[in-house]
C-alpha atoms as a PDB file:
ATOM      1  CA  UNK A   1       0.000   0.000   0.000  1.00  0.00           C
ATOM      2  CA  UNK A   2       1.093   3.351  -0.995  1.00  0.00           C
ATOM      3  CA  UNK A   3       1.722   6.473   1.781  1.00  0.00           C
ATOM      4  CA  UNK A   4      -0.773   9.012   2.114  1.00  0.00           C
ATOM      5  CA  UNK A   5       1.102  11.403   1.141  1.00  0.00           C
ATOM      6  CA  UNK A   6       3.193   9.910  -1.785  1.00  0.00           C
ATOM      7  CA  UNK A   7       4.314  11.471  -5.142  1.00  0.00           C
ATOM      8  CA  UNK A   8       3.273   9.060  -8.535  1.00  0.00           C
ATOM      9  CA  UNK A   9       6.241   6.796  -7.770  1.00  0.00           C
ATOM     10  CA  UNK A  10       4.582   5.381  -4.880  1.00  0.00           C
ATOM     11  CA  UNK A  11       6.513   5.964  -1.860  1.00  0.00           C
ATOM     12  CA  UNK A  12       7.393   9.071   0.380  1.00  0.00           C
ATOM     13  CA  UNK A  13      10.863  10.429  -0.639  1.00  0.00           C
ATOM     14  CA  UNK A  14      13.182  10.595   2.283  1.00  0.00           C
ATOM     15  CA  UNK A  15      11.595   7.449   3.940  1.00  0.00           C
ATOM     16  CA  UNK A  16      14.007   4.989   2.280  1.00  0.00           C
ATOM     17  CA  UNK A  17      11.909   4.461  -0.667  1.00  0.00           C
ATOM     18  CA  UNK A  18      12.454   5.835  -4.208  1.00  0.00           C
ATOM     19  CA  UNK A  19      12.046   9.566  -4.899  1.00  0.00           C
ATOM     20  CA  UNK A  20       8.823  11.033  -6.170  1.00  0.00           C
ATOM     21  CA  UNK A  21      10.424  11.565  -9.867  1.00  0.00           C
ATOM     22  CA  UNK A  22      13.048  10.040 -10.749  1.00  0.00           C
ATOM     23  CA  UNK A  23      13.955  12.407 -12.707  1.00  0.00           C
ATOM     24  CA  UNK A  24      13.457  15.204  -9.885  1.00  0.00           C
ATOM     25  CA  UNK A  25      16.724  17.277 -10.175  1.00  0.00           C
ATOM     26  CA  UNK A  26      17.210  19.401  -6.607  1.00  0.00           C
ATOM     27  CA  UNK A  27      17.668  23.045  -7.629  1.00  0.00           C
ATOM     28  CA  UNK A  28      19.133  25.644  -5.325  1.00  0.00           C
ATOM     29  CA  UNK A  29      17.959  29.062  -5.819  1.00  0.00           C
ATOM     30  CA  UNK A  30      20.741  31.013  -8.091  1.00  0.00           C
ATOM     31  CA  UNK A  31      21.974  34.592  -6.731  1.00  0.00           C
ATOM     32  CA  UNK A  32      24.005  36.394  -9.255  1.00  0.00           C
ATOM     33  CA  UNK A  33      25.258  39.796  -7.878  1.00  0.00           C
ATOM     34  CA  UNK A  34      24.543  42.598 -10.426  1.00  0.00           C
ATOM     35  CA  UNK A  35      26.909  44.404 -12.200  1.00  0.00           C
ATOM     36  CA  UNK A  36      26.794  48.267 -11.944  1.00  0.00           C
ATOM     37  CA  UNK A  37      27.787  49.906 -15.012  1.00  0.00           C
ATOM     38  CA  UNK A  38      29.928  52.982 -14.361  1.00  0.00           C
ATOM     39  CA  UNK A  39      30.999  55.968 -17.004  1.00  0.00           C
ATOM     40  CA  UNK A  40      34.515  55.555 -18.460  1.00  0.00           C
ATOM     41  CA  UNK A  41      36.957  57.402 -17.452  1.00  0.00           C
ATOM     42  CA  UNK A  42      40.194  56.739 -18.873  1.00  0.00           C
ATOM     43  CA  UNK A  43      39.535  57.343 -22.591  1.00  0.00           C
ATOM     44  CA  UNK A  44      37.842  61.085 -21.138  1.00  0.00           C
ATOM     45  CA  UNK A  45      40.790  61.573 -18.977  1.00  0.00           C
ATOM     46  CA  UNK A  46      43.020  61.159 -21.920  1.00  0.00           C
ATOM     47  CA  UNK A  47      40.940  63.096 -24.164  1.00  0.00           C
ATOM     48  CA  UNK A  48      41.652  65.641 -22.061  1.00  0.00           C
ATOM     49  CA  UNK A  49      44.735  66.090 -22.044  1.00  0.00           C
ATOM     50  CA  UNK A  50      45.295  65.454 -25.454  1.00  0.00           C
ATOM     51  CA  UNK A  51      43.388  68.369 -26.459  1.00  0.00           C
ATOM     52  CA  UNK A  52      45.092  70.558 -23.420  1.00  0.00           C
ATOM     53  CA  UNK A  53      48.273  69.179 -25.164  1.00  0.00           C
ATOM     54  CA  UNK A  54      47.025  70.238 -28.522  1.00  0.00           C
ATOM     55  CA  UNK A  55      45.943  73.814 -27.336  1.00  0.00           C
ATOM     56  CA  UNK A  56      48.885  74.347 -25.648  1.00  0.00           C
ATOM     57  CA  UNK A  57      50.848  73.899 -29.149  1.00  0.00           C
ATOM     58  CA  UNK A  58      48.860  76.414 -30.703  1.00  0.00           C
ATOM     59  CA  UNK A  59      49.356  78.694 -27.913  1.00  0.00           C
ATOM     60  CA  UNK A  60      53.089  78.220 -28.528  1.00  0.00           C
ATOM     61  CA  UNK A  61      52.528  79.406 -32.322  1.00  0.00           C
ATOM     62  CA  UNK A  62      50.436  82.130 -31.673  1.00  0.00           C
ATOM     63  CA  UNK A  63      53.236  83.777 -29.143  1.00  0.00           C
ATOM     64  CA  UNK A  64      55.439  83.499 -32.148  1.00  0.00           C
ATOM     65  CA  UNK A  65      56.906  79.812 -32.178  1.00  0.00           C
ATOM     66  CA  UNK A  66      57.059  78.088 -35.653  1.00  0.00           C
ATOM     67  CA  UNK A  67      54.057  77.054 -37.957  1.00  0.00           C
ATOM     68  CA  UNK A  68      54.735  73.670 -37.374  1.00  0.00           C
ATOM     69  CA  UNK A  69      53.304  74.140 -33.408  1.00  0.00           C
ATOM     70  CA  UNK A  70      49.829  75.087 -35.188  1.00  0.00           C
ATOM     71  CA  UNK A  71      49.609  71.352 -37.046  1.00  0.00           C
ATOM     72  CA  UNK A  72      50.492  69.584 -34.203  1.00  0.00           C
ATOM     73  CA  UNK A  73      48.185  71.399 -32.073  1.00  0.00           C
ATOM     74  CA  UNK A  74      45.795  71.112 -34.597  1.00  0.00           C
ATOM     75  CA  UNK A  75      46.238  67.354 -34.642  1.00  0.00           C
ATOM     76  CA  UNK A  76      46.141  66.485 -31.370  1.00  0.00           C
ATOM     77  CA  UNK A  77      43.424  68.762 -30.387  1.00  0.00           C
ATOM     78  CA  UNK A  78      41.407  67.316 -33.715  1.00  0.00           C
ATOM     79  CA  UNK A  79      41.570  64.040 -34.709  1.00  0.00           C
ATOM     80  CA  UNK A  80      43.269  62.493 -31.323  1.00  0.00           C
ATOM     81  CA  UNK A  81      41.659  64.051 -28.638  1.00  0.00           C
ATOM     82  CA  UNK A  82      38.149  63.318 -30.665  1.00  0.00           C
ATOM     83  CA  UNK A  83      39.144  59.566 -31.491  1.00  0.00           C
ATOM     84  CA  UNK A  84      39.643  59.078 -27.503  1.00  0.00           C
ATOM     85  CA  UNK A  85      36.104  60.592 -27.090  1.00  0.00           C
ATOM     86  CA  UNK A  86      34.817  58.618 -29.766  1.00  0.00           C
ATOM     87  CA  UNK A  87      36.286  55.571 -27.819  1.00  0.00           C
ATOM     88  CA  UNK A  88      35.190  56.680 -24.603  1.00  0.00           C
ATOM     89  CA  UNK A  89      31.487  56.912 -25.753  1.00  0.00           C
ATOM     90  CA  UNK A  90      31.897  52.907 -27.125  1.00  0.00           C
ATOM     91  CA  UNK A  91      32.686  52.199 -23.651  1.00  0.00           C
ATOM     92  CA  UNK A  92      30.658  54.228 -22.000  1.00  0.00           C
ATOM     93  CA  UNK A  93      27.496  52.877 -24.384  1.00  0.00           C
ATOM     94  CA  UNK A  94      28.474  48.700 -23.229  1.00  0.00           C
ATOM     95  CA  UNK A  95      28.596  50.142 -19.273  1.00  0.00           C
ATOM     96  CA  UNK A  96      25.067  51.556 -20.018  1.00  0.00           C
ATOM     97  CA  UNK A  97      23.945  48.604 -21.545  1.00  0.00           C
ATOM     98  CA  UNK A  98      24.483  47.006 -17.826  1.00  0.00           C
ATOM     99  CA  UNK A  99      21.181  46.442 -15.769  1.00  0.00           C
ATOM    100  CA  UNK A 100      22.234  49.309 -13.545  1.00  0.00           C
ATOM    101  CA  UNK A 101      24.204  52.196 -14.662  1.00  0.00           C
ATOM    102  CA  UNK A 102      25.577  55.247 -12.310  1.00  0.00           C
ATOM    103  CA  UNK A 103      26.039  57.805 -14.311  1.00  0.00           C
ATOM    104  CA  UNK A 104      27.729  60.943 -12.860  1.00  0.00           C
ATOM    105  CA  UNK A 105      27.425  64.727 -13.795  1.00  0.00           C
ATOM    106  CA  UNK A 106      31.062  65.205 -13.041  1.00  0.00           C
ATOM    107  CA  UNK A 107      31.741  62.865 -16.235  1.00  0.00           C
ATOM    108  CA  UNK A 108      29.302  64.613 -18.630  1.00  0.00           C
ATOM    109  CA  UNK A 109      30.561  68.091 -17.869  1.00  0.00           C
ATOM    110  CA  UNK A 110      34.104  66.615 -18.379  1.00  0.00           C
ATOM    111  CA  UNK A 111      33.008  65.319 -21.396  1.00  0.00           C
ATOM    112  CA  UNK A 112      31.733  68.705 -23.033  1.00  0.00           C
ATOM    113  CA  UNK A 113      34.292  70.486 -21.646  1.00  0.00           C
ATOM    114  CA  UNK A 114      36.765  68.302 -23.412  1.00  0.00           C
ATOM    115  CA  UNK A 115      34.904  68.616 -26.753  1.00  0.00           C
ATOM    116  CA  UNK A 116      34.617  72.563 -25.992  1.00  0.00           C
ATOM    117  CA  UNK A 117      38.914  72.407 -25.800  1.00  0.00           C
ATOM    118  CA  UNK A 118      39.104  70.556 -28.721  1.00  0.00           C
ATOM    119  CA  UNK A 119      37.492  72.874 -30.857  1.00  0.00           C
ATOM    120  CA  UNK A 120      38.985  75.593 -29.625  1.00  0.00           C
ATOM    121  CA  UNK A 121      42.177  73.954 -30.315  1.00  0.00           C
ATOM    122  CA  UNK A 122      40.934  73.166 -33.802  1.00  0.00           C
ATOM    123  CA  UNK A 123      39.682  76.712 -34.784  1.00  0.00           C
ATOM    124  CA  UNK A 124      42.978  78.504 -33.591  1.00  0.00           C
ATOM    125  CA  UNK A 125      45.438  75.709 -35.207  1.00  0.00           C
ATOM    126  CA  UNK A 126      43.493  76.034 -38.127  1.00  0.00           C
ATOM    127  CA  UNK A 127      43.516  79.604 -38.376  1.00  0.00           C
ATOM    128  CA  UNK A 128      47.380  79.550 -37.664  1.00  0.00           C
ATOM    129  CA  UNK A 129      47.804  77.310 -40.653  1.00  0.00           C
ATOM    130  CA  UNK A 130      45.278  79.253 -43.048  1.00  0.00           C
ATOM    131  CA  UNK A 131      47.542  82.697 -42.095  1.00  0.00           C
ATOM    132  CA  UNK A 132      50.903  80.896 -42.958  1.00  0.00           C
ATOM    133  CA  UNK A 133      49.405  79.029 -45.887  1.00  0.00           C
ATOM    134  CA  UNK A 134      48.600  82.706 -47.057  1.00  0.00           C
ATOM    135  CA  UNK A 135      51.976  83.967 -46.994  1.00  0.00           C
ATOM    136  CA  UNK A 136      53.945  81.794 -48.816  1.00  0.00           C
END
């Protein structure tokens, strides 16, 4: 005679008798933690300087250094200090793609501020050139 209380194979598990279902698989409860994504930093940090680097080398032409000062300001405040922002907004797109993202308002004013100094950089270098480009 069966137990009251028995599953379809007959016999209370844990009583010495065969489970329930014998194919019955125990499964523990899974607890994943969950990633925070967090903005970037690195790639805005060396966008930064980059363009400050850039700017500074079109400082040095406008107080009289050579014409060579305006391209490589224009350069690094141009296409390098905008490729590292470019990078920096891949990353910071797969961190926001997390299930929790803290973004920060320190990082987003960095970020414009950076893009503000690199076209600063990119209007005065490119002026530099234009006025030497007109004089030879």
């Amino acid at each position: 005679m069966a137990a009251p209380f028995a599953g379809p194979g007959g016999s209370t598990p844990g009583f010495g008798g065969a489970p329930a279902d014998a194919f019955a698989v125990e499964q523990r409860p899974v607890v994943t933690a969950i990633s925070q994504g967090r903005p970037p930093r690195a790639w805005l940090i060396g966008g930064g300087v980059v363009a400050l680097l850039g700017l500074t080398a079109v400082a040095l032409t406008l107080s009289g250094g050579s014409t060579v000062f305006a391209f490589i300001g224009w350069l690094l405040a141009g296409p390098a200090a905008f490729y590292l922002l470019a990078q920096h907004t891949v990353a910071d797109m797969q961190q926001r793609a997390r299930p929790v993202y803290a973004g920060s308002k320190a990082v987003q004013g960095t970020y414009w501020t950076v893009v503000v100094l690199g076209f600063v950089g990119i209007a005065i270098g490119a002026w530099q050139i234009a006025e030497w480009a007109g004089r030879l």
